[in-house]
N, C-alpha and C. Protein backbone atom coordinates (compact mmCIF):
# COMPACT_ATOMS: atom_id res chain seq x y z
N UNK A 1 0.85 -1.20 0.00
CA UNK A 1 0.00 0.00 0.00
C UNK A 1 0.88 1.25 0.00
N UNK A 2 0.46 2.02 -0.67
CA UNK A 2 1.40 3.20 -1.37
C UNK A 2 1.09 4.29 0.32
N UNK A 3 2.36 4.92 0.81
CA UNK A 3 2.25 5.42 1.80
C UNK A 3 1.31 6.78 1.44
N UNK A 4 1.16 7.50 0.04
CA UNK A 4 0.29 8.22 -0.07
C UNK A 4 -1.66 8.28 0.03
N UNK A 5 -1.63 6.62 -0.70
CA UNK A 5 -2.74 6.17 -0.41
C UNK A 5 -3.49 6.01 1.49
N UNK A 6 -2.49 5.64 1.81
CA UNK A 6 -2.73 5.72 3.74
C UNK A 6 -3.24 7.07 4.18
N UNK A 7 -2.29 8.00 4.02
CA UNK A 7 -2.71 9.54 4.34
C UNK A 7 -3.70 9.95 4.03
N UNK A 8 -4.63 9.74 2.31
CA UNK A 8 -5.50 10.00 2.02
C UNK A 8 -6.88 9.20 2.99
N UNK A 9 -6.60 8.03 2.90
CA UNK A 9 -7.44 7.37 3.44
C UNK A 9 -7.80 7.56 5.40
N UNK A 10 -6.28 7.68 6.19
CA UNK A 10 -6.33 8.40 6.97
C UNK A 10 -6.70 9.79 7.48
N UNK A 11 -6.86 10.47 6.32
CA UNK A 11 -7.07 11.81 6.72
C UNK A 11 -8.78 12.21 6.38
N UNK A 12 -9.28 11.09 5.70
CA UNK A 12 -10.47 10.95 5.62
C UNK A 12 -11.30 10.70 6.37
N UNK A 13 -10.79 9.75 7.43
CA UNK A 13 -11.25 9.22 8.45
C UNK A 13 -11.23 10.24 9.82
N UNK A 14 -10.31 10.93 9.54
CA UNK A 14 -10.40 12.03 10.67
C UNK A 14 -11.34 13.10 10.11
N UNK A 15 -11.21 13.51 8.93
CA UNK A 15 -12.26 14.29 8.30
C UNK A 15 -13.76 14.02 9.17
N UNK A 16 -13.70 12.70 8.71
CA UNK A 16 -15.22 12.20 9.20
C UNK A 16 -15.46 12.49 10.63
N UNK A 17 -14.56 12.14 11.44
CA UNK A 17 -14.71 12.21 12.75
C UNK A 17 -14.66 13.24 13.13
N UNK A 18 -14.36 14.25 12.43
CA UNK A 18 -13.90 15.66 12.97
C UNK A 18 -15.29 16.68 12.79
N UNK A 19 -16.36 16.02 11.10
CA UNK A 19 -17.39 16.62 11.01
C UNK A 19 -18.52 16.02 12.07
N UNK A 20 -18.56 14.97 12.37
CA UNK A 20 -19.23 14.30 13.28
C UNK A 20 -18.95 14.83 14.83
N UNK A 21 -17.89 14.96 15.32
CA UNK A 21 -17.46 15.66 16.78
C UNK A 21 -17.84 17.09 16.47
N UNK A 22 -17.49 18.25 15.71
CA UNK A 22 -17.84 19.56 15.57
C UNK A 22 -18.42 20.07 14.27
N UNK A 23 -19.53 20.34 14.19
CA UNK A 23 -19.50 20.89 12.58
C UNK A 23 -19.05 22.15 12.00
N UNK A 24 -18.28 22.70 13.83
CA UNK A 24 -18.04 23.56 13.44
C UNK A 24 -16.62 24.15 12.51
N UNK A 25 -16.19 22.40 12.89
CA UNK A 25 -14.84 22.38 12.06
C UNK A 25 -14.60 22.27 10.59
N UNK A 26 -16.34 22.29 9.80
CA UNK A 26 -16.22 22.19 8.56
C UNK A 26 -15.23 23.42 8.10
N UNK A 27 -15.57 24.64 8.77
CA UNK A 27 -15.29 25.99 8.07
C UNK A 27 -13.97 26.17 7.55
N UNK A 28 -13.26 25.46 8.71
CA UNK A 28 -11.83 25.14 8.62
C UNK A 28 -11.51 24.30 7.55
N UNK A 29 -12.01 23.23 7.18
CA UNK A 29 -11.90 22.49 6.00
C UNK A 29 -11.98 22.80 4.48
N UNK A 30 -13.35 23.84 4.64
CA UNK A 30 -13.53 24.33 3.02
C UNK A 30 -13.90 24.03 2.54
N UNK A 31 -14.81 22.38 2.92
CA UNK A 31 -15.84 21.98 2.00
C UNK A 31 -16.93 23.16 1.47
């Protein structure tokens, strides 16, 4: 597994958890 593929996939997963714990942290994101 390509160490870039991990990050993406890791950082997704915090994404998720991060819109789920605050929504207020979308703003920060930029979706």
């Amino acid at each position: 597994v390509d160490n870039a593929h991990m990050r993406y996939f890791i950082a997704h997963l915090h994404r998720l958890r991060d819109e789920d714990a605050e929504e207020s942290s979308t703003e920060e994101l930029g979706d």
